[in-house]
C-alpha atoms as a PDB file:
ATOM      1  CA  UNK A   1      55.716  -0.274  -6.810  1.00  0.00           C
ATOM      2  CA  UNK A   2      53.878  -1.279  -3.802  1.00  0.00           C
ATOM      3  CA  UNK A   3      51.294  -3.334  -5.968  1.00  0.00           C
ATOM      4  CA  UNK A   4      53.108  -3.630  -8.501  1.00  0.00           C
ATOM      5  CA  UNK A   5      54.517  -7.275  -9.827  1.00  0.00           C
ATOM      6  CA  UNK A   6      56.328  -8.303 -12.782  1.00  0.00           C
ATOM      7  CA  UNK A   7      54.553 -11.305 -14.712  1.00  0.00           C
ATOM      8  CA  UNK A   8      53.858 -11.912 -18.623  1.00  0.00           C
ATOM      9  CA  UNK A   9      51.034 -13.641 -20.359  1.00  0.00           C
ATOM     10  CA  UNK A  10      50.648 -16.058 -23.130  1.00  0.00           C
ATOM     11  CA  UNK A  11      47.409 -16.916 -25.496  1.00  0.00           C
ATOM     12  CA  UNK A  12      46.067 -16.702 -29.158  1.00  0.00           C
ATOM     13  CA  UNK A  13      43.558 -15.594 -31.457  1.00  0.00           C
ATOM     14  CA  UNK A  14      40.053 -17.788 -31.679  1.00  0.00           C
ATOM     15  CA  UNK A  15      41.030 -18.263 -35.569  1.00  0.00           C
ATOM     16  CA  UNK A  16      44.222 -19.919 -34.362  1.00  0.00           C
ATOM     17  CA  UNK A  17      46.627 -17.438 -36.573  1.00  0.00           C
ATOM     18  CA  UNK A  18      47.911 -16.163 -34.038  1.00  0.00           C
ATOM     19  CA  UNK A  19      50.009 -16.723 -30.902  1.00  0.00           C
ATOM     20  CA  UNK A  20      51.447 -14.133 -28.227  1.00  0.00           C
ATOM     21  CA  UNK A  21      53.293 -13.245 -25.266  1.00  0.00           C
ATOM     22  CA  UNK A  22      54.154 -10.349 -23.574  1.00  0.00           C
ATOM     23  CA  UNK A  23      55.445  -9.497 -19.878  1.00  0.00           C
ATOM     24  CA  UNK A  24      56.275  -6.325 -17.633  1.00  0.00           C
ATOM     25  CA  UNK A  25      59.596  -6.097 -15.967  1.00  0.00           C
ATOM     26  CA  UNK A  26      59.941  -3.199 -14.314  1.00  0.00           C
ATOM     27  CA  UNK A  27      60.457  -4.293 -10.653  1.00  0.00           C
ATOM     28  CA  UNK A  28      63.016  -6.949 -11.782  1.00  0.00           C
ATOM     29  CA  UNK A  29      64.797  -4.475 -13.966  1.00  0.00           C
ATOM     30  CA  UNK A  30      65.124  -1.767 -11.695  1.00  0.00           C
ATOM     31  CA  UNK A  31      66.267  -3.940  -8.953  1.00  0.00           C
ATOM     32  CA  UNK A  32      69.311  -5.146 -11.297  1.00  0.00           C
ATOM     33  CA  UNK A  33      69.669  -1.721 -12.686  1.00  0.00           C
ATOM     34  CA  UNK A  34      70.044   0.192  -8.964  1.00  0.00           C
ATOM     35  CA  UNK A  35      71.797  -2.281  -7.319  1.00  0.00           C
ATOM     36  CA  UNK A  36      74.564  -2.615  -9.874  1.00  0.00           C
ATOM     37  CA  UNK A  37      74.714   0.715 -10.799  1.00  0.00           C
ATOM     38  CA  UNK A  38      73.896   0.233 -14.411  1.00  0.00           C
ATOM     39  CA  UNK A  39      73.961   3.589 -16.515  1.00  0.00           C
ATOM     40  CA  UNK A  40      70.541   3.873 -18.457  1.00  0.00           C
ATOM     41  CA  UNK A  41      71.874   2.352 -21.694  1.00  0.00           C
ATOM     42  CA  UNK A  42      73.363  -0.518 -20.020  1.00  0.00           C
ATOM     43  CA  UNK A  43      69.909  -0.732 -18.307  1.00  0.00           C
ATOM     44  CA  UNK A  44      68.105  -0.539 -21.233  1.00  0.00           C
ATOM     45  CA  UNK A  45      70.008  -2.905 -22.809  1.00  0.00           C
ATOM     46  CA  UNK A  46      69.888  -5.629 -20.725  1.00  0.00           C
ATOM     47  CA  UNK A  47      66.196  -5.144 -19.568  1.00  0.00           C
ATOM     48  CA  UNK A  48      65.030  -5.220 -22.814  1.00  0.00           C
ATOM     49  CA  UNK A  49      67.407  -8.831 -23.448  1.00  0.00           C
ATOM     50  CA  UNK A  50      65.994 -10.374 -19.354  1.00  0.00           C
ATOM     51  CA  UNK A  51      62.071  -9.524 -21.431  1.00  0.00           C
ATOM     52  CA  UNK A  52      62.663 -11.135 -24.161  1.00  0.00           C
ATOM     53  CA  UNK A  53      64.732 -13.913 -22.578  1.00  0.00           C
ATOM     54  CA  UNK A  54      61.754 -14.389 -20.496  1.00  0.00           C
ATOM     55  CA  UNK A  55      59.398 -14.522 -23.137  1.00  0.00           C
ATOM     56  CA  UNK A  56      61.666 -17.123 -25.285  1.00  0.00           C
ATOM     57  CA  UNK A  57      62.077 -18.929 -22.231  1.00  0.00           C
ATOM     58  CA  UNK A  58      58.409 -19.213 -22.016  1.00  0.00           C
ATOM     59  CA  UNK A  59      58.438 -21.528 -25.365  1.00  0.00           C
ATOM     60  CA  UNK A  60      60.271 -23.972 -24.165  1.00  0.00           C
ATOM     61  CA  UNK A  61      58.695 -27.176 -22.904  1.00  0.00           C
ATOM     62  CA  UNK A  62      60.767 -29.067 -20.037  1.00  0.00           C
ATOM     63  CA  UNK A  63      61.986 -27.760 -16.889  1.00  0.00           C
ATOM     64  CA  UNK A  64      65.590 -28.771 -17.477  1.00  0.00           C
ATOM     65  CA  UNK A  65      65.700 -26.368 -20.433  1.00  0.00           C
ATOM     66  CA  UNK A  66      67.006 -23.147 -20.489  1.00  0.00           C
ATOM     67  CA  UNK A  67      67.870 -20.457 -23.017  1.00  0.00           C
ATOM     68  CA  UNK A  68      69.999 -17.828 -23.310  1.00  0.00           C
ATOM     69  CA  UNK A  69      70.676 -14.665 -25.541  1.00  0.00           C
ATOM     70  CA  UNK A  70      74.367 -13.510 -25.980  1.00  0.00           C
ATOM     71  CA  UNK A  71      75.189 -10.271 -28.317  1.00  0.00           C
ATOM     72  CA  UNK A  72      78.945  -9.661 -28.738  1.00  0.00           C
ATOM     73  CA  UNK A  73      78.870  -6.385 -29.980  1.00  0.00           C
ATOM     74  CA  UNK A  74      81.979  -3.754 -31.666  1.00  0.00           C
ATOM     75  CA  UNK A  75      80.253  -0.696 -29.553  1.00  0.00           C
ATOM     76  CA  UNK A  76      81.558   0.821 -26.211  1.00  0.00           C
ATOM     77  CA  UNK A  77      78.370  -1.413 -24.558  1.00  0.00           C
ATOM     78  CA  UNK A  78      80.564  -4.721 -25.703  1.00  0.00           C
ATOM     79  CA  UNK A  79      78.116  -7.403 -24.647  1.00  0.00           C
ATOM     80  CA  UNK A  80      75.132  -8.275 -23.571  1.00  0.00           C
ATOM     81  CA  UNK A  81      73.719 -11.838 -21.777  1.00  0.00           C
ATOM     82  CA  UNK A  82      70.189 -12.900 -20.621  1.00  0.00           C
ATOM     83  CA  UNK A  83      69.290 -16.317 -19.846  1.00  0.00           C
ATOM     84  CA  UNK A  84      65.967 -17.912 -18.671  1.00  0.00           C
ATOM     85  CA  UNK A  85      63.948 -20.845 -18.634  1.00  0.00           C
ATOM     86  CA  UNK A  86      59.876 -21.811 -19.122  1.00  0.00           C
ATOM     87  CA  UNK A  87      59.523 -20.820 -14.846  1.00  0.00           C
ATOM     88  CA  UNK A  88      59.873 -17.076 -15.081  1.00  0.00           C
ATOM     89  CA  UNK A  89      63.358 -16.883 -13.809  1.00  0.00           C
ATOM     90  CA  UNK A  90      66.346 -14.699 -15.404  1.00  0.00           C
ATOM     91  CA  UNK A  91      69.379 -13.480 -15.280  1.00  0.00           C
ATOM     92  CA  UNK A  92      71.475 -11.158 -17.388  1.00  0.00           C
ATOM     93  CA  UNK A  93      74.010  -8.609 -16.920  1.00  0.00           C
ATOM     94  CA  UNK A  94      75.753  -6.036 -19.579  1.00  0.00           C
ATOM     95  CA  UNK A  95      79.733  -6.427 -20.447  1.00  0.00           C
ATOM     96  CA  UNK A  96      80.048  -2.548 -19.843  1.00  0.00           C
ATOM     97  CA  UNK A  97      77.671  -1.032 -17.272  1.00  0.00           C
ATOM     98  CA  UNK A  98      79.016   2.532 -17.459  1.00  0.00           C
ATOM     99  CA  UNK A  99      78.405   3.048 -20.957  1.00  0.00           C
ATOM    100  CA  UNK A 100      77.398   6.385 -21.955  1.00  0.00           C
ATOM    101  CA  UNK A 101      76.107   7.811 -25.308  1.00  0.00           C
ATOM    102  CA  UNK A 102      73.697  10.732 -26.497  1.00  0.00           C
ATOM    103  CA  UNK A 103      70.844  10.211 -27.708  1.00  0.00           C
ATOM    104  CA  UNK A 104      70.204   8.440 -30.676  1.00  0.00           C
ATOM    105  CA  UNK A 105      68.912  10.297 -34.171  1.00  0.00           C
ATOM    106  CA  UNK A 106      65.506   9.915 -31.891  1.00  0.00           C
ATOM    107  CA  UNK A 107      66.148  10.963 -28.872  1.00  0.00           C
ATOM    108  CA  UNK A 108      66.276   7.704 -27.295  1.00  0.00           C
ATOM    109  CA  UNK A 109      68.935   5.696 -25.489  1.00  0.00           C
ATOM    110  CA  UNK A 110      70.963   4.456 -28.061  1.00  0.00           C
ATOM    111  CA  UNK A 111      71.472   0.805 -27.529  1.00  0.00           C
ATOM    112  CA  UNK A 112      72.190  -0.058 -30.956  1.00  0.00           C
ATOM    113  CA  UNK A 113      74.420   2.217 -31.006  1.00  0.00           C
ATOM    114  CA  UNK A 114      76.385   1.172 -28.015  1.00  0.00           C
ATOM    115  CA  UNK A 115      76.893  -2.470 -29.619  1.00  0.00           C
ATOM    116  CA  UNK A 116      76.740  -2.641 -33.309  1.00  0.00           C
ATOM    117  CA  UNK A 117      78.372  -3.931 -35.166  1.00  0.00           C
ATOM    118  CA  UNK A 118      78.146  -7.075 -33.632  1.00  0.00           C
ATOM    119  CA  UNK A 119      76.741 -10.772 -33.934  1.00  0.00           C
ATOM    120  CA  UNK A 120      73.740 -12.173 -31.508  1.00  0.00           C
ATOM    121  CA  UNK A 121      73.659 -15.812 -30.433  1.00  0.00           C
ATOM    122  CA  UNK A 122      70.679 -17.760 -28.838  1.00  0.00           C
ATOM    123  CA  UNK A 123      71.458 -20.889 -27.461  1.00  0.00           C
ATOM    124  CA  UNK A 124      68.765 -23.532 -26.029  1.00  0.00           C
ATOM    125  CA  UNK A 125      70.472 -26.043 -23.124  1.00  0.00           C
ATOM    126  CA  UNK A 126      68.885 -29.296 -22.479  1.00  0.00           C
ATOM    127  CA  UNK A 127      69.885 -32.292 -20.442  1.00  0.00           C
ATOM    128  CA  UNK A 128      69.453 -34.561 -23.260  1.00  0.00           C
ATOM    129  CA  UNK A 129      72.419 -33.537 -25.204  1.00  0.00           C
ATOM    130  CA  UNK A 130      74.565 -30.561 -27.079  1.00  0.00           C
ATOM    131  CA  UNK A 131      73.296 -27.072 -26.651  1.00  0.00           C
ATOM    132  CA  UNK A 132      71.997 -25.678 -29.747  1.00  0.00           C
ATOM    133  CA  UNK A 133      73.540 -22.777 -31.166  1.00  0.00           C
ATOM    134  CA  UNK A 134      71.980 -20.430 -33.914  1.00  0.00           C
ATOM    135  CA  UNK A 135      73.935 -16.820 -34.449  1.00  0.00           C
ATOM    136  CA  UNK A 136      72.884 -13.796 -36.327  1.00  0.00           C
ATOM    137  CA  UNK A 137      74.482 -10.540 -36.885  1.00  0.00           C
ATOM    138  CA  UNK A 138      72.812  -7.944 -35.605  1.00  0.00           C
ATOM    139  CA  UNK A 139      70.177  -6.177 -37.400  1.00  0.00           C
ATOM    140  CA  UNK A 140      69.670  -2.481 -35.736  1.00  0.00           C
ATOM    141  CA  UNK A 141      71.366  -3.508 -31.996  1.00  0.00           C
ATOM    142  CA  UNK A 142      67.803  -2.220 -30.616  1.00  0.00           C
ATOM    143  CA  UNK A 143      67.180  -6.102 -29.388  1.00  0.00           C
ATOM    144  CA  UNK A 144      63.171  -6.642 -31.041  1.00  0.00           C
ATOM    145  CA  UNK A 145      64.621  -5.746 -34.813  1.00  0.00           C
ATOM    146  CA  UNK A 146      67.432  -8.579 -33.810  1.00  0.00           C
ATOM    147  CA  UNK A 147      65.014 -11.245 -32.287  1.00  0.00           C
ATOM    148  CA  UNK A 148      61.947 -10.607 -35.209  1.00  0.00           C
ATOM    149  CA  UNK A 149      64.736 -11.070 -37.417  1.00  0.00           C
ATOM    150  CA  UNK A 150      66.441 -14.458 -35.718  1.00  0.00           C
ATOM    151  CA  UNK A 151      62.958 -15.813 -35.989  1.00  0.00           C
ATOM    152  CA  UNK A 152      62.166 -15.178 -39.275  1.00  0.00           C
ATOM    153  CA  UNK A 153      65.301 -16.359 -40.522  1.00  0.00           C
ATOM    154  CA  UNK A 154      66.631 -19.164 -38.054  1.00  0.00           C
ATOM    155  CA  UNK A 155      62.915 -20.444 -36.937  1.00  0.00           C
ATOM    156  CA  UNK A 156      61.038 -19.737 -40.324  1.00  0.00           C
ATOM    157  CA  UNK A 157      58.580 -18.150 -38.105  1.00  0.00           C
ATOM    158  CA  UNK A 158      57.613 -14.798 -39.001  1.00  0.00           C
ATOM    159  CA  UNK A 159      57.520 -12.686 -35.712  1.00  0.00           C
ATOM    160  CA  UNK A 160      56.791  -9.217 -34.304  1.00  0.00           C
ATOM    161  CA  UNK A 161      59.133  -8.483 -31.187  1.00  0.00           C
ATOM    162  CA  UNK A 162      59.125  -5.289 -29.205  1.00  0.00           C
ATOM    163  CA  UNK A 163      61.160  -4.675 -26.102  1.00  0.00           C
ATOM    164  CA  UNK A 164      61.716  -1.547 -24.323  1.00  0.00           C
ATOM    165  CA  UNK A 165      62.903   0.191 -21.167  1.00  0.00           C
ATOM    166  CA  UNK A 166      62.085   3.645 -19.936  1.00  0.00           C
ATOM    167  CA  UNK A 167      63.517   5.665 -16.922  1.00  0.00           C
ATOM    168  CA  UNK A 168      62.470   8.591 -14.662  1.00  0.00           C
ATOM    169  CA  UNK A 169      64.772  11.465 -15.461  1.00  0.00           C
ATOM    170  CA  UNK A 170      64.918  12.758 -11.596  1.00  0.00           C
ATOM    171  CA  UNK A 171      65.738   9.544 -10.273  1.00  0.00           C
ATOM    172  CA  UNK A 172      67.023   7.493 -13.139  1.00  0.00           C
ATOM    173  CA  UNK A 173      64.629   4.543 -11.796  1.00  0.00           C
ATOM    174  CA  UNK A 174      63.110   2.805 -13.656  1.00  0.00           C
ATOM    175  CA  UNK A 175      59.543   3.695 -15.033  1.00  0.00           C
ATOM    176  CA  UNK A 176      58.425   1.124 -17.479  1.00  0.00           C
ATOM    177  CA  UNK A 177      60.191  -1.951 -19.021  1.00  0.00           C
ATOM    178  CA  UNK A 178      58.657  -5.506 -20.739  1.00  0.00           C
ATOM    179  CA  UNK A 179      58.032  -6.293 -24.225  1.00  0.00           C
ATOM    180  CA  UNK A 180      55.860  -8.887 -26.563  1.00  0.00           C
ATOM    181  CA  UNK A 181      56.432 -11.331 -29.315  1.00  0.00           C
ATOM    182  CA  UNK A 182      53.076 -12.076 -31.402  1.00  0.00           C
ATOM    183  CA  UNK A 183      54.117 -14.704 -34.218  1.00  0.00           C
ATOM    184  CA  UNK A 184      51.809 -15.930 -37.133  1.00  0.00           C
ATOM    185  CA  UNK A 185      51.227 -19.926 -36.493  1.00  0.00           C
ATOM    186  CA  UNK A 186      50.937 -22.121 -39.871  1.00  0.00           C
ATOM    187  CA  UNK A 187      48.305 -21.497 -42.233  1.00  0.00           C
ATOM    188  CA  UNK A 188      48.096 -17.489 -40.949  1.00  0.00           C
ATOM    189  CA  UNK A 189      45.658 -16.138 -44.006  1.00  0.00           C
ATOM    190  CA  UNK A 190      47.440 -13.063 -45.769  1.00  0.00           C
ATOM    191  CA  UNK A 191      44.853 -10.849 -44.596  1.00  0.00           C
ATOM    192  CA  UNK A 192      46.298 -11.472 -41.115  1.00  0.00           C
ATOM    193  CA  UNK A 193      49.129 -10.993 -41.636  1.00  0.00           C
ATOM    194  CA  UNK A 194      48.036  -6.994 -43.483  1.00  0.00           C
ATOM    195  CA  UNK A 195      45.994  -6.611 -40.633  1.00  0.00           C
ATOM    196  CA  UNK A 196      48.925  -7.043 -38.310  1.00  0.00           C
ATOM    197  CA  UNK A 197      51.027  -4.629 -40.411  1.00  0.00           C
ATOM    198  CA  UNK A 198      48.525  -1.947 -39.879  1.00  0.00           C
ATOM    199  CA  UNK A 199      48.456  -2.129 -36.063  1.00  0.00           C
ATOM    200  CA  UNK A 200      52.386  -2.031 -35.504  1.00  0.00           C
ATOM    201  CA  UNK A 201      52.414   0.878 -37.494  1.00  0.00           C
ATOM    202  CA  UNK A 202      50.275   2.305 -35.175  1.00  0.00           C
ATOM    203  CA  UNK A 203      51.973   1.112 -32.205  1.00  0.00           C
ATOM    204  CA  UNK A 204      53.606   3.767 -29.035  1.00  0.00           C
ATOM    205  CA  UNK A 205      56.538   2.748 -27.738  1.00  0.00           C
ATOM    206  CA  UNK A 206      56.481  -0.448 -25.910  1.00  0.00           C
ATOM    207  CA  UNK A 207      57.499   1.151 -21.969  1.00  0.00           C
ATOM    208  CA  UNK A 208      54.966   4.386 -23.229  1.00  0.00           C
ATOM    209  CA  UNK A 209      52.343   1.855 -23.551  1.00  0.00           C
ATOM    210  CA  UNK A 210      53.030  -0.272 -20.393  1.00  0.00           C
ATOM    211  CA  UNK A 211      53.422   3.248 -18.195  1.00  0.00           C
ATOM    212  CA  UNK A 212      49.799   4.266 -19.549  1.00  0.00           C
ATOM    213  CA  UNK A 213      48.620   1.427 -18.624  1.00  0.00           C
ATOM    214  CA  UNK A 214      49.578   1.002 -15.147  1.00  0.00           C
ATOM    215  CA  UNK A 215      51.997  -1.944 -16.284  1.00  0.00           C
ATOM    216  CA  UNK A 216      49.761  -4.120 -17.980  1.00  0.00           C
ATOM    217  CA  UNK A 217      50.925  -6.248 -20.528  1.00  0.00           C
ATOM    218  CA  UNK A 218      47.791  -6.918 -22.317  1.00  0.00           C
ATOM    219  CA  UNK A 219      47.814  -3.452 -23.251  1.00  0.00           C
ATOM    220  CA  UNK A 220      50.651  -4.314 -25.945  1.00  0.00           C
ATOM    221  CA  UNK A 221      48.341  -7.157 -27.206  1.00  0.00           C
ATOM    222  CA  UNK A 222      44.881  -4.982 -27.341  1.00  0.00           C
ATOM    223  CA  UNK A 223      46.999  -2.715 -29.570  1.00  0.00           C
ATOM    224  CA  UNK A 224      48.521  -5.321 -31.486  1.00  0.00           C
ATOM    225  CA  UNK A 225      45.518  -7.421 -32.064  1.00  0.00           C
ATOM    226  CA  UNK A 226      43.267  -5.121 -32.331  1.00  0.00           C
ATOM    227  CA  UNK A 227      40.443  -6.107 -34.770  1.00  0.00           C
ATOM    228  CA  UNK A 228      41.166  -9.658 -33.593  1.00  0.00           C
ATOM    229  CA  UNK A 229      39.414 -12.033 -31.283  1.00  0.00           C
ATOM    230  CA  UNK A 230      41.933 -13.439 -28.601  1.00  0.00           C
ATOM    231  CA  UNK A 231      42.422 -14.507 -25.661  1.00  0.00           C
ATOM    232  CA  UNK A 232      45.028 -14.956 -22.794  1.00  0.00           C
ATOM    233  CA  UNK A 233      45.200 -18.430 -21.750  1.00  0.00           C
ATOM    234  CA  UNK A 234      47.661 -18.343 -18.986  1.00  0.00           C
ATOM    235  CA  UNK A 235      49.763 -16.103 -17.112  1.00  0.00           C
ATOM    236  CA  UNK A 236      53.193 -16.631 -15.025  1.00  0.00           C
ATOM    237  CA  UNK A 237      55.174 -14.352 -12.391  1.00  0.00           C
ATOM    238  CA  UNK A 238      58.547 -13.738 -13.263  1.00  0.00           C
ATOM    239  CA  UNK A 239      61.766 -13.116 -10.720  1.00  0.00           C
ATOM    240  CA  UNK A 240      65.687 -12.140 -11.542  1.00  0.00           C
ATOM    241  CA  UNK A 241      67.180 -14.817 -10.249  1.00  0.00           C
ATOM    242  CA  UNK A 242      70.873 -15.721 -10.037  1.00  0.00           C
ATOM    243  CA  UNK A 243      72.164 -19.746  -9.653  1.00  0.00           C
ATOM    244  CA  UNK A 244      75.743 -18.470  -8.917  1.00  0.00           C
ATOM    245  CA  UNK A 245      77.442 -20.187  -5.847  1.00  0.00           C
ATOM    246  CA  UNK A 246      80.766 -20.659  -3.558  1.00  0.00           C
ATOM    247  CA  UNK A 247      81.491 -24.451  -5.510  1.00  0.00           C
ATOM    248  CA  UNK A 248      80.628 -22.757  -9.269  1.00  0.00           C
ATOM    249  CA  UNK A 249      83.286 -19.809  -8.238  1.00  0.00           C
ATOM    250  CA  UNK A 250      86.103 -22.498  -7.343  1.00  0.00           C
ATOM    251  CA  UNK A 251      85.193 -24.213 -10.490  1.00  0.00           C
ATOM    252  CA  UNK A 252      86.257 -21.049 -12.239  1.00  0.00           C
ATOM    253  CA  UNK A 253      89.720 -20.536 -10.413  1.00  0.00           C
ATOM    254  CA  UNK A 254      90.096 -24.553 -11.022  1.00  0.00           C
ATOM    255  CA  UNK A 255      89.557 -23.470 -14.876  1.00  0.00           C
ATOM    256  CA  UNK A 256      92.826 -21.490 -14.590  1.00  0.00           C
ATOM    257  CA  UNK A 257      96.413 -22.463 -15.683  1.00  0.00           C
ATOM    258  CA  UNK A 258      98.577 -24.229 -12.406  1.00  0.00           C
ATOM    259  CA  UNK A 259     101.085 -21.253 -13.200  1.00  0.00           C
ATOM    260  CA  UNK A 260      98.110 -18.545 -12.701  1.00  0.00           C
ATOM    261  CA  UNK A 261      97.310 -20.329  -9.626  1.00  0.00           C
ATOM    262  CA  UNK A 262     100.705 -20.210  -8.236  1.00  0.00           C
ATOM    263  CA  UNK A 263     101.038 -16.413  -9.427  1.00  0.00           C
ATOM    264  CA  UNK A 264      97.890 -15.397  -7.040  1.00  0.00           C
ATOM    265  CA  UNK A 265      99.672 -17.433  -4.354  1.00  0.00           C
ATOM    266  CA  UNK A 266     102.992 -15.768  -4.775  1.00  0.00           C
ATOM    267  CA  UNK A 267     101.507 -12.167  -4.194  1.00  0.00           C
ATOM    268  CA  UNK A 268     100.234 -13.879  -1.261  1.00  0.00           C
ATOM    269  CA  UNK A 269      96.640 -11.680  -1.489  1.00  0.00           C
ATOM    270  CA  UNK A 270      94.081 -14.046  -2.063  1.00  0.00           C
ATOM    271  CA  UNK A 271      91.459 -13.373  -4.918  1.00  0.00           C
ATOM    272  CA  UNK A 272      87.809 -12.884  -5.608  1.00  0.00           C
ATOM    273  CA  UNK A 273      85.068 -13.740  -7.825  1.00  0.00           C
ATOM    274  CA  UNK A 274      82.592 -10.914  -8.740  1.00  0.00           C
ATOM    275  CA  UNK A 275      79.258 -12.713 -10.043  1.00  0.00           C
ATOM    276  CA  UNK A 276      78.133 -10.450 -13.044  1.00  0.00           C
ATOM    277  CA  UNK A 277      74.431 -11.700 -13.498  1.00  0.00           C
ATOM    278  CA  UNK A 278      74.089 -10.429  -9.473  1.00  0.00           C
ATOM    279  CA  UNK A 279      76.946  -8.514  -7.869  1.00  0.00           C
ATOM    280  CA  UNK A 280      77.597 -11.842  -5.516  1.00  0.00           C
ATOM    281  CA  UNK A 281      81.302 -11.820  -3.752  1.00  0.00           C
ATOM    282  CA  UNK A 282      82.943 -15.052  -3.620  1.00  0.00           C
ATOM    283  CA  UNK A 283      86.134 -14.128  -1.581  1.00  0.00           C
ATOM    284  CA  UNK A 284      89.331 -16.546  -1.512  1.00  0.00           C
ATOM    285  CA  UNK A 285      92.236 -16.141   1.166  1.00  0.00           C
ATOM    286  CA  UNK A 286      95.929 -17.238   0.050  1.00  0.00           C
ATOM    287  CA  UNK A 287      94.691 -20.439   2.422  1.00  0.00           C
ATOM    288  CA  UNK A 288      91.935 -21.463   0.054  1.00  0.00           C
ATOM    289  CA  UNK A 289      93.823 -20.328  -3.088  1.00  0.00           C
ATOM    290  CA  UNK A 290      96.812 -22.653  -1.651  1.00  0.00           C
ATOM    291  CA  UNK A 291      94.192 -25.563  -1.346  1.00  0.00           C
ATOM    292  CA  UNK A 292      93.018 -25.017  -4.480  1.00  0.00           C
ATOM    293  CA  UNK A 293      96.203 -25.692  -5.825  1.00  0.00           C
ATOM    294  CA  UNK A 294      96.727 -28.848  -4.444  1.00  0.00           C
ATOM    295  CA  UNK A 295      92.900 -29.902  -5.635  1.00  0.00           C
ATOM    296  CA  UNK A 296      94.257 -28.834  -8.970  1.00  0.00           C
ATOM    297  CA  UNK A 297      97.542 -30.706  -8.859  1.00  0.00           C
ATOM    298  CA  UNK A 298      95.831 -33.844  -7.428  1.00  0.00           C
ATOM    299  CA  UNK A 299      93.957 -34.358 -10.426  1.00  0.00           C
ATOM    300  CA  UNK A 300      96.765 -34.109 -12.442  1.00  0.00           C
ATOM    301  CA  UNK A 301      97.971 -37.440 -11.098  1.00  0.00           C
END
C-alpha cells in the first residue's frame, strides 16, 4: 500500500442524465478491520457501509452536515453504523465484530445473512434544526440492494449502488474495498436508463474490479458508463476518522441513573469507556467516578 491512497470521485455524463460517484477504501478499511480485530464479515460489513457513507456524505452541501447509516439487524452481525460528512471523513464500527458464517449460496461472505431481517435508517444532521430520519427494511442485507432501494423509494431517485469488500485469504488483509452510486438526474431518456441495465448486468464484482485495476475507482464508472460520454469533475481524499473524546465519554456516564453511578462507586473499581467507531480507552478511577457524582447531583439542585 505504499502508493496507495483511498479517495473517490464525483462527475456526470455530457448529456446531463447522469451523475456518479465512486471511491476506494481499502487503506481505511483495513486499518479499522486489523486494528479492531474485525472477523471478515464484520469487515465486510462495515467497509462496504464507511463507502457508501462516504459517498452519501459526498451529496451533502454544508460543512456542518453529516450523515449517517444505521442497520439494526435480527442476524448474529446485530448492527451496523457508518457516519460521514461532504470532507471525506468516516467512522463506523459493527455491533458484533466476531461474527462468523459460511459462505453464502455464492460463496461469498454472507453479510446479509449475518443481519437480516432487519430495518436500515439514514439520518442527515444539520445545525439548523431536527435530524432527518428516513428507515427502510432491509432489502437483501448486502448494503448496495438496501441503499439503491432507500433511494428509489425515500429520494424518488432511481439509483445503482454497489459496495464491496474483498480479503487476502493468507493474511485476512484486506485486498480491495470501495463502491459507486450512478443515479439518473431528471429528464434521464428511457434509452438511458436500458443502456444502464445492460452494463450492470455485465458488471464483476465491485472489490474484483477495483483489485484489477490497481484501486482505481473510475474503473467502476468506465464499466458502468460504458457507451456514455462522461466525465469526472472532481475528486476528494478520504480518512477514518473518529471525533470521540475524554468530555463526550463523561457525558455518557453523566447519561446514567444517580443509583448506577453510586453502584460503580460502591465496588470501588472505577470504569471505562471503550469508543466503538476507534478502539479509544477513556479510563475513570473511583476518584473521577466520585466527582462525577457530585457534577451529577449538582445539577439536580
Amino acid at each position: 500500500m505504499n502508493d496507495y491512497k483511498d479517495y473517490m470521485i464525483r462527475g456526470q455524463d455530457k448529456d446531463g442524465q447522469v451523475r456518479f460517484f465512486a471511491v476506494t477504501t481499502k487503506k481505511l478499511v483495513d486499518e479499522k478491520v486489523s486494528s479492531q480485530h474485525y472477523s471478515p464479515i464484520a469487515g465486510a460489513g462495515v467497509g462496504r457501509l464507511m463507502s457508501a457513507a462516504l459517498m452519501m456524505g459526498w451529496m451533502l452541501k454544508n460543512k456542518d452536515e453529516r450523515i449517517s447509516i444505521q442497520i439494526k439487524g435480527e442476524g448474529p452481525m446485530g448492527g451496523l453504523v457508518a457516519s460521514s460528512n461532504c470532507e471525506g471523513l468516516v467512522k463506523g464500527y459493527a455491533e458484533n465484530p466476531d461474527v462468523m458464517l459460511p459462505p453464502n449460496e455464492f460463496g461469498h461472505l454472507a453479510v446479509g445473512d449475518s443481519l437480516t431481517p432487519g430495518r436500515m435508517s439514514v439520518i442527515r444532521y444539520s445545525s439548523l434544526g431536527e435530524p432527518h430520519v428516513t428507515t427502510i427494511d432491509l432489502v437483501s442485507g448486502e448494503i448496495g440492494d438496501d441503499l439503491s432501494y432507500y433511494f428509489g423509494q425515500s429520494e424518488q431517485t432511481p439509483s445503482l449502488v454497489g459496495v464491496g469488500v474483498s480479503f487476502n485469504k493468507e493474511d485476512v488483509r484486506v485486498k480491495a474495498a470501495g463502491g459507486f452510486i450512478v443515479q439518473l438526474l431528471p429528464g434521464a431518456k428511457d434509452e438511458t436508463i436500458t443502456k444502464l441495465e445492460t452494463n450492470v448486468l455485465k458488471m464483476r464484482s465491485v472489490s474484483n474490479v477495483l483489485h484489477e485495476n490497481n484501486d482505481d475507482p473510475e474503473a467502476l464508472i468506465k464499466l458502468l458508463l460504458e457507451g456514455f460520454d462522461y466525465e469526472v469533475t472532481e475528486t476528494k481524499d478520504v480518512f477514518f476518522h473518529c471525533d470521540c473524546s475524554m468530555e463526550k465519554s463523561v457525558k455518557i456516564l453523566l447519561s446514567l441513573s444517580l443509583g448506577e453511578l453510586e453502584d460503580i462507586e460502591r465496588e470501588g473499581k472505577g470504569t471505562s469507556i471503550c469508543c466503538g467507531f476507534c478502539g479509544e480507552e477513556y479510563k475513570f478511577s473511583p476518584a473521577d467516578i466520585s466527582a462525577i457524582i457530585e457534577k451529577k447531583k449538582k445539577a439536580k439542585k
